[in-house]
Protein backbone atom coordinates (compact mmCIF):
# COMPACT_ATOMS: atom_id res chain seq x y z
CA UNK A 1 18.16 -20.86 134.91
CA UNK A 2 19.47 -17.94 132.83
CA UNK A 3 22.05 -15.29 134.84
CA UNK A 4 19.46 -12.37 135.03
CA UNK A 5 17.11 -15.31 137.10
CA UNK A 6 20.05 -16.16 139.39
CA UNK A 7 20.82 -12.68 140.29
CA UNK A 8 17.49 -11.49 140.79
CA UNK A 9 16.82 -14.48 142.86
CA UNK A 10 20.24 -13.80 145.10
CA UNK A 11 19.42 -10.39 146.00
CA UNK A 12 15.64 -11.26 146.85
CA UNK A 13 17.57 -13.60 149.21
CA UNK A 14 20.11 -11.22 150.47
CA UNK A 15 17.35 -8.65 150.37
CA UNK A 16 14.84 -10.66 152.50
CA UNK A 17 18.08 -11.63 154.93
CA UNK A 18 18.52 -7.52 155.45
CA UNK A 19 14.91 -7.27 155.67
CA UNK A 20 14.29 -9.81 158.46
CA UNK A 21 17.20 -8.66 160.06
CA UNK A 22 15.86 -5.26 160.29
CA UNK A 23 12.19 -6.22 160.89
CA UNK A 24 13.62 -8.72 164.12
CA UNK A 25 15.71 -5.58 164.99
CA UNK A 26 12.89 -2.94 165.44
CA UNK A 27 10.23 -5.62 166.91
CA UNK A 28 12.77 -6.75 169.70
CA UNK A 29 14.85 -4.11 170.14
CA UNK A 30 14.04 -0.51 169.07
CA UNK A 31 9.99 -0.63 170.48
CA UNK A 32 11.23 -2.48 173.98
CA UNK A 33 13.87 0.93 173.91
CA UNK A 34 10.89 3.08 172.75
CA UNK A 35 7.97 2.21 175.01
CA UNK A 36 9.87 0.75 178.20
CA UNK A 37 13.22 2.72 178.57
CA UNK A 38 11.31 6.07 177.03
CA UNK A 39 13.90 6.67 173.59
CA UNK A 40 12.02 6.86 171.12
CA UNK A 41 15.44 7.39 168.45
CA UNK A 42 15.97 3.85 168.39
CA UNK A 43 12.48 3.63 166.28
CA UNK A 44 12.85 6.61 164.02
CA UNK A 45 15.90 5.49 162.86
CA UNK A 46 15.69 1.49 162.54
CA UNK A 47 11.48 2.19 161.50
CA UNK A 48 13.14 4.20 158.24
CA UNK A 49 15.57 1.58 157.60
CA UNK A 50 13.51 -1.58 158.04
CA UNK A 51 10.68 0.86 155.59
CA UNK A 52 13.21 1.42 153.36
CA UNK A 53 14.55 -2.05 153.61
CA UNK A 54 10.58 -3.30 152.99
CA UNK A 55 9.91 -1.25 149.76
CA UNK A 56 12.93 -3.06 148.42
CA UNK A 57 11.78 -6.26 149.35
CA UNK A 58 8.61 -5.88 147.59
CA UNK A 59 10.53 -4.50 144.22
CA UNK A 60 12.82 -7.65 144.60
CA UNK A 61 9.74 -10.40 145.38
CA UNK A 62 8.06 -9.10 142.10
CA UNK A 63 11.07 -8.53 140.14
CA UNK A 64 12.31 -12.65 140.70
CA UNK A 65 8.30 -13.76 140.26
CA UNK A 66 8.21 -11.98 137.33
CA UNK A 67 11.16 -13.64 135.99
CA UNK A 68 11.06 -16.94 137.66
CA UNK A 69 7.09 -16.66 136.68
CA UNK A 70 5.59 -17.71 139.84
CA UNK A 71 1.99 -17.77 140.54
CA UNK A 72 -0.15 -15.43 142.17
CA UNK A 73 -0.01 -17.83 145.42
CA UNK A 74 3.81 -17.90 145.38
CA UNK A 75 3.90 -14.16 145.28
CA UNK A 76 1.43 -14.08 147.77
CA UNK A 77 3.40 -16.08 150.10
CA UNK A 78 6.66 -14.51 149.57
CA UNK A 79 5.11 -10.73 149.90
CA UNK A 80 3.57 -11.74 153.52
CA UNK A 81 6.71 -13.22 154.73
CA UNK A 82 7.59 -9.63 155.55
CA UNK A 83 5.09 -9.54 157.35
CA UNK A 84 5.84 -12.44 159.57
CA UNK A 85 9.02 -12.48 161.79
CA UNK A 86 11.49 -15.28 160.88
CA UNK A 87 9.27 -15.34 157.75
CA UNK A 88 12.11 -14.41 155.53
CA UNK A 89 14.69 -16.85 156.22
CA UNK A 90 12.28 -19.74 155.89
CA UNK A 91 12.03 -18.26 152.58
CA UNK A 92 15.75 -17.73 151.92
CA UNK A 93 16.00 -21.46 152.73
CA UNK A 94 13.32 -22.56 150.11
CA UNK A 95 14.87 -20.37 147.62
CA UNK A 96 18.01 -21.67 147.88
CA UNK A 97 16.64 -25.03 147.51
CA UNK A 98 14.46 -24.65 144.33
CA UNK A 99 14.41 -20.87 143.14
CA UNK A 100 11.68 -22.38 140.42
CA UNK A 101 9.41 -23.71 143.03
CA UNK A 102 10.50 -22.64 146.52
C-alpha cells in the first residue's frame, strides 16, 4: 500500500472514531438533555459538530474508496455506518485489519 493509501485510510479511521464519538454523544446525551431536562443548547451545539463531523466522514469514506478502489458495496457499507451507532468502530476495526478488503 502506497503512503497517500495509508494516510487516507488513518484519517477515515480517526475520522469515523470522532464521528461515532460525536454521533453516540448527541443520541445519548444531548436529546435526553434536550427533550427530558428542557436545554435544548446541548443539541445545537453537539448537532453542528457531529454535522460537521458527518460531512467529513463522507469526504474521507470516498476519498480512501477511491484510492483503495473499493466497490460500490464496500462504499455502501462504510457510508451507512454513520448511520448506525457503534457502526464506526466495527469499521475502524476491519480497517485496521485489511484496509484493501475490510
Amino acid at each position: 500500500m502506497n503512503p497517500a493509501t495509508e494516510k487516507s485510510i488513518k484519517q477515515l479511521r480517526w475520522i469515523g472514531n470522532a464521528e461515532g464519538i460525536s454521533f453516540l454523544v448527541l443520541l445519548f446525551i444531548s436529546m435526553p438533555l434536550k427533550y427530558i431536562f428542557d436545554y435544548p443548547v446541548a443539541v445545537k451545539y453537539n448537532g453542528w459538530i457531529h454535522g460537521l463531523l458527518f460531512i467529513i466522514y463522507i469526504a474521507a469514506v470516498l476519498r480512501a474508496a477511491y484510492l483503495v478502489r473499493w466497490n460500490y458495496l464496500r462504499v455502501g457499507i462504510a457510508l451507512a455506518a454513520s448511520l448506525i451507532p457503534f457502526a464506526t468502530f466495527i469499521l475502524d476495526k476491519r480497517l485496521g485489519k485489511n484496509p484493501m478488503l475490510y
